[in-house]
PDB file of N, CA and C in Angstrom:
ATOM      1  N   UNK A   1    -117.677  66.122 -51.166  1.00  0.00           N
ATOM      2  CA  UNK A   1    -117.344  66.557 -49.835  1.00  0.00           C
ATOM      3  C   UNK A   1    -118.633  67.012 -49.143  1.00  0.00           C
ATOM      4  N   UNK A   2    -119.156  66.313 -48.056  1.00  0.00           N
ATOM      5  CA  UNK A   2    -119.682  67.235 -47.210  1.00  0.00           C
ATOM      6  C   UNK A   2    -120.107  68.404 -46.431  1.00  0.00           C
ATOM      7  N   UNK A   3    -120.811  69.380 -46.470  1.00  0.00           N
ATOM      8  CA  UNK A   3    -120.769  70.557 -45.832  1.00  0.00           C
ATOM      9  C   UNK A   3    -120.685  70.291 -44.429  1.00  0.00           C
ATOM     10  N   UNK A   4    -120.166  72.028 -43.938  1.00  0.00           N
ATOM     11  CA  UNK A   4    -119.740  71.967 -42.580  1.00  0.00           C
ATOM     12  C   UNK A   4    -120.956  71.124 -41.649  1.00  0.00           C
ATOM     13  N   UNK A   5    -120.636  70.508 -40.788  1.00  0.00           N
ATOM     14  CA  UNK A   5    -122.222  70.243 -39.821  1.00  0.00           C
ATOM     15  C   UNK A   5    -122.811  69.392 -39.959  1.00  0.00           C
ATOM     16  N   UNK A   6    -122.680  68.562 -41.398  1.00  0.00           N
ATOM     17  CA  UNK A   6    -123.541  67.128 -41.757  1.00  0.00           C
ATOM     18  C   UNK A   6    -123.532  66.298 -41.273  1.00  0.00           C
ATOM     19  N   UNK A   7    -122.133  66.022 -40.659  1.00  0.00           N
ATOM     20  CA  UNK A   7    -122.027  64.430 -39.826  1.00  0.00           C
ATOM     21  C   UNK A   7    -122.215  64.842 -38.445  1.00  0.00           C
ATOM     22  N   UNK A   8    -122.270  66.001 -38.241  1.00  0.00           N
ATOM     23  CA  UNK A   8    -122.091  66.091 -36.373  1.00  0.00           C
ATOM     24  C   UNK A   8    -123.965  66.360 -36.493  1.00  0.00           C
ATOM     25  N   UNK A   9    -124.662  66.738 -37.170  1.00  0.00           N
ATOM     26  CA  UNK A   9    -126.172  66.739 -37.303  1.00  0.00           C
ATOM     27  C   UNK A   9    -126.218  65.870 -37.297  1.00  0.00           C
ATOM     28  N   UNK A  10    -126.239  64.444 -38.537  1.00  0.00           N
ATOM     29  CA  UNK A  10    -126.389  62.938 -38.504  1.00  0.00           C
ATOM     30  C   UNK A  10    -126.411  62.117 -37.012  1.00  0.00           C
ATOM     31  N   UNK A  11    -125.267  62.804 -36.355  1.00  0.00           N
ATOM     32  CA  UNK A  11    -124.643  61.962 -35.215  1.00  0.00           C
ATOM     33  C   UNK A  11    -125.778  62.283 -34.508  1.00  0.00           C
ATOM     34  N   UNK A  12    -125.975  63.828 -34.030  1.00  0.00           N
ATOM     35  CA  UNK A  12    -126.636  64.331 -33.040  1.00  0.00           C
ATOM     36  C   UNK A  12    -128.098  63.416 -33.181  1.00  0.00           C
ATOM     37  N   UNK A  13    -128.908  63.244 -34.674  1.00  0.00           N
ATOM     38  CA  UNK A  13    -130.063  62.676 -34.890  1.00  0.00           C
ATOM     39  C   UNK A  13    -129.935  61.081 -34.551  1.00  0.00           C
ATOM     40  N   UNK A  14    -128.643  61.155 -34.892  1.00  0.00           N
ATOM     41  CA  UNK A  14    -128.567  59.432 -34.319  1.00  0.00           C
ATOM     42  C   UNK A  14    -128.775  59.265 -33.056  1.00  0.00           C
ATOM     43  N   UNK A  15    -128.123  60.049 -32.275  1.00  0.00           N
ATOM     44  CA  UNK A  15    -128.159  59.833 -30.844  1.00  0.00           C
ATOM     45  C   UNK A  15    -129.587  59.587 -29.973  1.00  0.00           C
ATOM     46  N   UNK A  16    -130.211  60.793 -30.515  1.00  0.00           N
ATOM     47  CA  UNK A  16    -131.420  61.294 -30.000  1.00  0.00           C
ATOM     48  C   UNK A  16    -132.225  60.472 -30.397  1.00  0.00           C
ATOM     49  N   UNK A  17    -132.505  59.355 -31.644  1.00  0.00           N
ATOM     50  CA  UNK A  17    -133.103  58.207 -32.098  1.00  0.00           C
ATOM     51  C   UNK A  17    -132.705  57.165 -31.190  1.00  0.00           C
ATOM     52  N   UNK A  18    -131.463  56.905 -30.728  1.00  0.00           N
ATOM     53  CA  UNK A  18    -131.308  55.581 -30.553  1.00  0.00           C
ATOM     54  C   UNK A  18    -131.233  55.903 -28.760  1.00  0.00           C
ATOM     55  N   UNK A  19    -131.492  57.502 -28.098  1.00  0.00           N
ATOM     56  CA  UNK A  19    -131.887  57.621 -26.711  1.00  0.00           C
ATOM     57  C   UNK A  19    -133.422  57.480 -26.388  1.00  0.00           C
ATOM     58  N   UNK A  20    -134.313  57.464 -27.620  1.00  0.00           N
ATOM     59  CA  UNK A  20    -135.662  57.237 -27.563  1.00  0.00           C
ATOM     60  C   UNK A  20    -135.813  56.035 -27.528  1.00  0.00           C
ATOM     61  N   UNK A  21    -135.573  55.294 -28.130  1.00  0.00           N
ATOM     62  CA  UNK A  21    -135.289  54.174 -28.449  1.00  0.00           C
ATOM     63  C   UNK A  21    -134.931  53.598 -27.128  1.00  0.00           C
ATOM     64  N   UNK A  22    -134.001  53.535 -26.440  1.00  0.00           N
ATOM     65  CA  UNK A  22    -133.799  53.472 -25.029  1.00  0.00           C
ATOM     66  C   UNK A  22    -135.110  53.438 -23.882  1.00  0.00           C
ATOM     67  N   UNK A  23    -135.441  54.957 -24.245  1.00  0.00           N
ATOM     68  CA  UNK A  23    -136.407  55.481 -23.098  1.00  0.00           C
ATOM     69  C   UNK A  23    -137.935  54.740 -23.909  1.00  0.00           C
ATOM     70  N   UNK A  24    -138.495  54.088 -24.518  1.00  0.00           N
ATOM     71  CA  UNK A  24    -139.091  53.000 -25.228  1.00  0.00           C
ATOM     72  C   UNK A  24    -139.007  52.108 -24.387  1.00  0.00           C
ATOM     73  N   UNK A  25    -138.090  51.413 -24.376  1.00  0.00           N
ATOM     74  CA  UNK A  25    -137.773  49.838 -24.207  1.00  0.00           C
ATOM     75  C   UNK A  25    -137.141  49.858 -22.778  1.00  0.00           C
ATOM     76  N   UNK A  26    -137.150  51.006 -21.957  1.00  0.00           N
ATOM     77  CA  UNK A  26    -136.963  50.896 -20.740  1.00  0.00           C
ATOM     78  C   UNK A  26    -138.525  51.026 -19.975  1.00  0.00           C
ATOM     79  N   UNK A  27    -139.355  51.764 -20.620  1.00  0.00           N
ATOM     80  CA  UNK A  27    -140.714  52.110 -20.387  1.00  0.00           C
ATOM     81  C   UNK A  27    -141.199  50.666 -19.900  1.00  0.00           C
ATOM     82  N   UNK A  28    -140.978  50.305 -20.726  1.00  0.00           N
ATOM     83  CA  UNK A  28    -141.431  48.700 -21.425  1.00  0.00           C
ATOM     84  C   UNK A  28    -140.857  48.170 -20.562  1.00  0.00           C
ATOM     85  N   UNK A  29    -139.628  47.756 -20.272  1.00  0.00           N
ATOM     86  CA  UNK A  29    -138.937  47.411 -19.361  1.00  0.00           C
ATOM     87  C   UNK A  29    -140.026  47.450 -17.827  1.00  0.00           C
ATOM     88  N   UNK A  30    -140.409  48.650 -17.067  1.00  0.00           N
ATOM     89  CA  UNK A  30    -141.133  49.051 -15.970  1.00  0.00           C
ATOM     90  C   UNK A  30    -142.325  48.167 -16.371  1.00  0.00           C
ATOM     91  N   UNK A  31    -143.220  48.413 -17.354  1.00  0.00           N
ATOM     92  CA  UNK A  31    -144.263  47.992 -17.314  1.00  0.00           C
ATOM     93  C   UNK A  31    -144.264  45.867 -16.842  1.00  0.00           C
ATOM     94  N   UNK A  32    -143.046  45.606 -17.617  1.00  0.00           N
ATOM     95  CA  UNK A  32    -143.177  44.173 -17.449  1.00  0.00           C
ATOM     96  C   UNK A  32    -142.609  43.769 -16.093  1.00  0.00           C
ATOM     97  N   UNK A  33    -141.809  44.501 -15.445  1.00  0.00           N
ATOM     98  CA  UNK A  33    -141.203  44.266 -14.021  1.00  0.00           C
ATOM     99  C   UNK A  33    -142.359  44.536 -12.680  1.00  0.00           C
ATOM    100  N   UNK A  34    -143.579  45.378 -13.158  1.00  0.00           N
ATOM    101  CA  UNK A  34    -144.513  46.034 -12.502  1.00  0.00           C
ATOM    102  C   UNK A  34    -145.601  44.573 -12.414  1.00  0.00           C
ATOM    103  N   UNK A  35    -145.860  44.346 -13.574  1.00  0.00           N
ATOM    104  CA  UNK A  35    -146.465  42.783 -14.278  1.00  0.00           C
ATOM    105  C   UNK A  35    -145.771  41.398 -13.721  1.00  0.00           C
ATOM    106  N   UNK A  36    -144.532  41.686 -13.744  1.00  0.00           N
ATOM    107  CA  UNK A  36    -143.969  40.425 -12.606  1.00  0.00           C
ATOM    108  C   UNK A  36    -143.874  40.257 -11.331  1.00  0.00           C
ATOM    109  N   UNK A  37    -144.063  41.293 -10.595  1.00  0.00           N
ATOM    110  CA  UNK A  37    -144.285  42.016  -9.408  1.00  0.00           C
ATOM    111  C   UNK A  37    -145.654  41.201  -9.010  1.00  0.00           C
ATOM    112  N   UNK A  38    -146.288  41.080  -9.804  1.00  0.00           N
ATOM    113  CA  UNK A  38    -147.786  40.579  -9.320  1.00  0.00           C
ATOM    114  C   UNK A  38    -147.882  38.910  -9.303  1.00  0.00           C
ATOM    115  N   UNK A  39    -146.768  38.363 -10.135  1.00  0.00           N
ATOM    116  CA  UNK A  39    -146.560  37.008  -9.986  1.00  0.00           C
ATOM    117  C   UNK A  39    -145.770  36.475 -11.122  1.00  0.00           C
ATOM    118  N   UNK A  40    -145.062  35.646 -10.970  1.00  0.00           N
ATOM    119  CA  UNK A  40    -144.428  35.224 -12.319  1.00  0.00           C
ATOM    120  C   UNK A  40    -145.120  34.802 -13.394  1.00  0.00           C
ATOM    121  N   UNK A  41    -144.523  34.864 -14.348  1.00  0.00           N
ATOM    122  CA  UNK A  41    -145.466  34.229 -15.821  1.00  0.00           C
ATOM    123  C   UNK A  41    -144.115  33.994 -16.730  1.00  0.00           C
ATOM    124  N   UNK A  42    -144.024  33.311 -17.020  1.00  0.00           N
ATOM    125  CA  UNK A  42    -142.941  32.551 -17.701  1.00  0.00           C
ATOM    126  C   UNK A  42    -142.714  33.399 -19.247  1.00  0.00           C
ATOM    127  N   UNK A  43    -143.696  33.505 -19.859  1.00  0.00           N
ATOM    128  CA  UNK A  43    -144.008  34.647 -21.251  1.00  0.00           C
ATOM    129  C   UNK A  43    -142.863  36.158 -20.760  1.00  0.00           C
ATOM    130  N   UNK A  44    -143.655  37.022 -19.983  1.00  0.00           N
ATOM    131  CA  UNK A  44    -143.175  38.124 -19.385  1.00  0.00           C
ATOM    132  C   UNK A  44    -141.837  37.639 -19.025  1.00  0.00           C
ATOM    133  N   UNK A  45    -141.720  36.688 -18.289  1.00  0.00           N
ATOM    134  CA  UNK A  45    -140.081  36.913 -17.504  1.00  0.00           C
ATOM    135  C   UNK A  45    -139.331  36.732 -18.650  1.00  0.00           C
ATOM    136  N   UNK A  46    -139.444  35.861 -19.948  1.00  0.00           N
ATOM    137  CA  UNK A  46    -138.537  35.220 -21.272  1.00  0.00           C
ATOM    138  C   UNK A  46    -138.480  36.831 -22.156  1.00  0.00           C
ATOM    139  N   UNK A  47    -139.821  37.466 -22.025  1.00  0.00           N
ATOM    140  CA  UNK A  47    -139.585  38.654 -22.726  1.00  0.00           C
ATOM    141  C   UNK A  47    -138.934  40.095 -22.065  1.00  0.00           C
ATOM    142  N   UNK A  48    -138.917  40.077 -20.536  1.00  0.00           N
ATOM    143  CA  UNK A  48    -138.020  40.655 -19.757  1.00  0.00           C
ATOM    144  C   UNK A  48    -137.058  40.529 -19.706  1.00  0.00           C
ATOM    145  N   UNK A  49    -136.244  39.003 -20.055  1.00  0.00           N
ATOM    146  CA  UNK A  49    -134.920  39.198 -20.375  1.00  0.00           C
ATOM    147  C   UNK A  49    -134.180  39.463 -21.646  1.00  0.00           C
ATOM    148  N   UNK A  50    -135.353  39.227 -22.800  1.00  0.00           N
ATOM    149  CA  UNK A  50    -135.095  39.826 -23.824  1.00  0.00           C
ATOM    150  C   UNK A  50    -134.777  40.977 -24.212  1.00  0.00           C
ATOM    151  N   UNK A  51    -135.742  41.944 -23.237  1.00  0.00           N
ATOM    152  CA  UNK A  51    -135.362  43.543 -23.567  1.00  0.00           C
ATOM    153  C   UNK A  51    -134.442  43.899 -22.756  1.00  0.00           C
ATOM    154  N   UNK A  52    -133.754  43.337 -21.481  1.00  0.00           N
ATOM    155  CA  UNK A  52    -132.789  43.621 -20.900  1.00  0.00           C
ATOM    156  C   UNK A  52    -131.103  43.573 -22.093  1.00  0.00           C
ATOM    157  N   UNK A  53    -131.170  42.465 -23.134  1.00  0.00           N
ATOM    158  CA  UNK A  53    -130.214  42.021 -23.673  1.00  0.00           C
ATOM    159  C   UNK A  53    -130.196  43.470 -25.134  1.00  0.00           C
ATOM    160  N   UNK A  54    -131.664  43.818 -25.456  1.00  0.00           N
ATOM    161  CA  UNK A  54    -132.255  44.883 -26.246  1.00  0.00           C
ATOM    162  C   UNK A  54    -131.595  46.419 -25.582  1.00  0.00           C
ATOM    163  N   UNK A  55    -131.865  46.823 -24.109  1.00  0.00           N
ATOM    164  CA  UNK A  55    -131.207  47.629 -23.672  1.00  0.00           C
ATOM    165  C   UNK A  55    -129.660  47.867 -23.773  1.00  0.00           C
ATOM    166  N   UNK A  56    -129.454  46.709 -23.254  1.00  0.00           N
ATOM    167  CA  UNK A  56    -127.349  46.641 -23.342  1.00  0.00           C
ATOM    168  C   UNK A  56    -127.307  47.143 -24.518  1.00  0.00           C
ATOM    169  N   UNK A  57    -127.886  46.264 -25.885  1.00  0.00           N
ATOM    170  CA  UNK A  57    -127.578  46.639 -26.877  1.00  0.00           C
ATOM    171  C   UNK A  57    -127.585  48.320 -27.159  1.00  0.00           C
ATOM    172  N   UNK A  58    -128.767  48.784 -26.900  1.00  0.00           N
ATOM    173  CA  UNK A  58    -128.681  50.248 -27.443  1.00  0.00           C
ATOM    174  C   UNK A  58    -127.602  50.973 -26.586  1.00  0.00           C
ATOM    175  N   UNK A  59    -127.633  50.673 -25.257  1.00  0.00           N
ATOM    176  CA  UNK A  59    -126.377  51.571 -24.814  1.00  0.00           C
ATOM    177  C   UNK A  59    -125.036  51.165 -25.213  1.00  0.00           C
ATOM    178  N   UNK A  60    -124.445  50.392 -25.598  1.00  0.00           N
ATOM    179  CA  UNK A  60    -123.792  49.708 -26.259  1.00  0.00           C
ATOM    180  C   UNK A  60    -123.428  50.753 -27.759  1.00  0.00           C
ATOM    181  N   UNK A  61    -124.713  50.515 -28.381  1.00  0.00           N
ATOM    182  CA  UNK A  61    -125.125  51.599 -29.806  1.00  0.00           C
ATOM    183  C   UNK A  61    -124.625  52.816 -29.227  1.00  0.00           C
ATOM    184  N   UNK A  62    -125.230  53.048 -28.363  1.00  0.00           N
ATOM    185  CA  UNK A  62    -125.235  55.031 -27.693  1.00  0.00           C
ATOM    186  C   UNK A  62    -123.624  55.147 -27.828  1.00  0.00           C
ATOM    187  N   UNK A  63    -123.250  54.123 -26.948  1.00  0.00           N
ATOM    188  CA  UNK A  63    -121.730  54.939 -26.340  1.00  0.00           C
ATOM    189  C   UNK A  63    -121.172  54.908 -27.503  1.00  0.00           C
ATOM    190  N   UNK A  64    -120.901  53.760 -28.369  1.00  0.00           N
ATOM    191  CA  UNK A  64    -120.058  53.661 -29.911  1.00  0.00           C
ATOM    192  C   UNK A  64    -120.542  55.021 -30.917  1.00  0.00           C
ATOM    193  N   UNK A  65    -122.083  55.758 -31.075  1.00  0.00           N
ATOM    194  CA  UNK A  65    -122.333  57.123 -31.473  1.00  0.00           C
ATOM    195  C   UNK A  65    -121.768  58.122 -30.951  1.00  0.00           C
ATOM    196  N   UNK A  66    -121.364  58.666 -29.224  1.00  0.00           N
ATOM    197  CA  UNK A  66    -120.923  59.194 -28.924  1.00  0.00           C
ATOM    198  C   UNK A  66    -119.257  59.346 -29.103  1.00  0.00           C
ATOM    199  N   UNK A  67    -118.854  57.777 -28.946  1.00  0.00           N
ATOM    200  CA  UNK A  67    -117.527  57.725 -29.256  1.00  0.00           C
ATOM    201  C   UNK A  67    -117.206  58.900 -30.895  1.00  0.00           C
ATOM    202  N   UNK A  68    -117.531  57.710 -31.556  1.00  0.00           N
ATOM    203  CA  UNK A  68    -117.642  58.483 -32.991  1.00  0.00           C
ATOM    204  C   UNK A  68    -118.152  59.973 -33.529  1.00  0.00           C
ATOM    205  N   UNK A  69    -118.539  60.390 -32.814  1.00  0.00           N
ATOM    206  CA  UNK A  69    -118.790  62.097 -32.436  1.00  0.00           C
ATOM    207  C   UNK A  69    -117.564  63.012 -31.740  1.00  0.00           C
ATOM    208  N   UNK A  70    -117.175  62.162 -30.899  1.00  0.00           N
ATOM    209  CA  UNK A  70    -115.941  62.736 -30.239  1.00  0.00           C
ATOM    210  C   UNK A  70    -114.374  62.580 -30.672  1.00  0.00           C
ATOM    211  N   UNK A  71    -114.783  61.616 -31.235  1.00  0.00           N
ATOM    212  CA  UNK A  71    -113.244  61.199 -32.011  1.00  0.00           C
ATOM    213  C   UNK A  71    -113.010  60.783 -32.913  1.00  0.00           C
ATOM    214  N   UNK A  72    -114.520  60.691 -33.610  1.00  0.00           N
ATOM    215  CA  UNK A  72    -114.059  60.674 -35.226  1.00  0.00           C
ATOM    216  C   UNK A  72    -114.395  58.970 -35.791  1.00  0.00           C
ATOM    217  N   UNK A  73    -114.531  58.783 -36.836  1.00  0.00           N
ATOM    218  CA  UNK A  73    -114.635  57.190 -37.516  1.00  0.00           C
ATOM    219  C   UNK A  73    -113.431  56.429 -36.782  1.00  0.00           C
ATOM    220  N   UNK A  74    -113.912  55.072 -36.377  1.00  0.00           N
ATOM    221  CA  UNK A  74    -112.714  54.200 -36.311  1.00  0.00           C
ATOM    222  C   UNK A  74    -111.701  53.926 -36.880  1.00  0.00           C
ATOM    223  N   UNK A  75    -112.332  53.646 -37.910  1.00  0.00           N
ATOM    224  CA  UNK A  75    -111.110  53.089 -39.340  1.00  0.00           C
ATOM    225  C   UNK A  75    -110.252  54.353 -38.888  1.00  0.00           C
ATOM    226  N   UNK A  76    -110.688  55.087 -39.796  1.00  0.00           N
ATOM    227  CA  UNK A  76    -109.994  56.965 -39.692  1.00  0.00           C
ATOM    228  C   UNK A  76    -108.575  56.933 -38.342  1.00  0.00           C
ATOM    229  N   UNK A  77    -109.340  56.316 -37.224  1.00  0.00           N
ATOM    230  CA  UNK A  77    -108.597  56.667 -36.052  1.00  0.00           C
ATOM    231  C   UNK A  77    -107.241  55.305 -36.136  1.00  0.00           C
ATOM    232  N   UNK A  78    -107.642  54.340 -36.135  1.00  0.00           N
ATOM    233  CA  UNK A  78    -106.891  53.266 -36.637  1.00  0.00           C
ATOM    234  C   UNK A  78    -105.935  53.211 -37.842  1.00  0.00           C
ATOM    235  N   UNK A  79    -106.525  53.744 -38.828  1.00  0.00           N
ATOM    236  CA  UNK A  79    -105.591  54.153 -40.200  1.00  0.00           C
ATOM    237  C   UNK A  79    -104.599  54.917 -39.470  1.00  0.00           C
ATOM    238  N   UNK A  80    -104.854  56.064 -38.868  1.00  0.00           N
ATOM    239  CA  UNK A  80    -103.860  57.639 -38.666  1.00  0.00           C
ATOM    240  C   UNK A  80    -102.531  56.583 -37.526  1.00  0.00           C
ATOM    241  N   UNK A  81    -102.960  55.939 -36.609  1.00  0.00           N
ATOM    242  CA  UNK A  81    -102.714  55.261 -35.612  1.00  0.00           C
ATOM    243  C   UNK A  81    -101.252  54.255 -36.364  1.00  0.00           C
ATOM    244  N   UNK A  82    -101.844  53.633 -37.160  1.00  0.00           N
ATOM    245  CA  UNK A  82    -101.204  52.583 -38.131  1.00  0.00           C
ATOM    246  C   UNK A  82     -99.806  53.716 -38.690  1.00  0.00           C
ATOM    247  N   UNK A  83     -99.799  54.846 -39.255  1.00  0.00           N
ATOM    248  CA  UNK A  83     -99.496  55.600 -39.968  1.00  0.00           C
ATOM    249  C   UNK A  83     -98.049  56.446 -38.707  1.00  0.00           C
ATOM    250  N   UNK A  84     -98.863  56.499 -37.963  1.00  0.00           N
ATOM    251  CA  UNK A  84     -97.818  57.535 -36.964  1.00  0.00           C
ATOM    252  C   UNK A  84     -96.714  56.069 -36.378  1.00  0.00           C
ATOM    253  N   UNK A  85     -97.345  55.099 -36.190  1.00  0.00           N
ATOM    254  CA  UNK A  85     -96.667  53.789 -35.786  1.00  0.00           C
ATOM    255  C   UNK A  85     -95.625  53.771 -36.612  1.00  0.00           C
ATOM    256  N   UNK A  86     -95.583  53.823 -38.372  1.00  0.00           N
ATOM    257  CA  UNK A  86     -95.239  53.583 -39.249  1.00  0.00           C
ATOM    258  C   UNK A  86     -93.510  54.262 -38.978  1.00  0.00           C
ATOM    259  N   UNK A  87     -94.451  55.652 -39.191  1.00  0.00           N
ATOM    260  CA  UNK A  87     -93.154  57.085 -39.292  1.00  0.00           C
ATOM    261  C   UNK A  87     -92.401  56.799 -38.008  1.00  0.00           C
ATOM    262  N   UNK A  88     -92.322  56.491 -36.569  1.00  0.00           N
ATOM    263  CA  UNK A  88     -92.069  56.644 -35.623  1.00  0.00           C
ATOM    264  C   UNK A  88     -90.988  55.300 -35.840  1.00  0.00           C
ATOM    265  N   UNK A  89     -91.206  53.905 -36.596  1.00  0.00           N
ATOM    266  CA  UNK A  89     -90.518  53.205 -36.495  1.00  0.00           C
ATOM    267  C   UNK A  89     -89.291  53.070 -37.966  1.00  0.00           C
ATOM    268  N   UNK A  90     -89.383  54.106 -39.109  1.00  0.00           N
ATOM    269  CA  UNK A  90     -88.709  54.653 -39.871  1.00  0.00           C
ATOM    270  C   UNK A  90     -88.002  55.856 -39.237  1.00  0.00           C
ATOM    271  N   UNK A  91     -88.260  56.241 -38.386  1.00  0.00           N
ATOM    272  CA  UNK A  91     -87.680  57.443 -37.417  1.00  0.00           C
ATOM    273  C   UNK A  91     -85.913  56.949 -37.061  1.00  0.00           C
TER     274      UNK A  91
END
């Protein structure tokens, strides 16, 4: 068993990793939009849309960490879900 605080610490470190992570690759993001600004280059624009697809992803990541902070493992929520369905239709 886990002590009190382990997974909501985990989460919190997750978060804060994968909001750096963000603020990284959005940086990055500016620098190459600043760089296209000055003229196209085919390199930059292929790798500008790369980190755009890189961004979604982490916020994507973010919100599914936050989810799971607020309401707990999926499965967990889905199992209990499955379970009350169960009793309610033996009811």
């Amino acid at each position: 068993m886990r002590g009190p605080g382990t997974t909501f610490g985990r989460s919190m470190d997750t978060l804060t990793e994968i909001r750096q992570r963000i603020e990284r690759a959005t940086e990055r993001r500016a620098e190459l939009l600043k760089s296209l600004s000055r003229g196209h280059d085919s390199v930059l624009a292929a790798e500008h849309a790369e980190l755009e697809a890189v961004v979604a992803s982490l916020w994507d990541e973010h919100r599914a960490a936050r989810a799971r902070l607020r309401f707990g493992d999926r499965d967990r929520i889905i199992h209990r879900a499955r379970a009350e369905e169960r009793l309610e239709r033996a009811a």
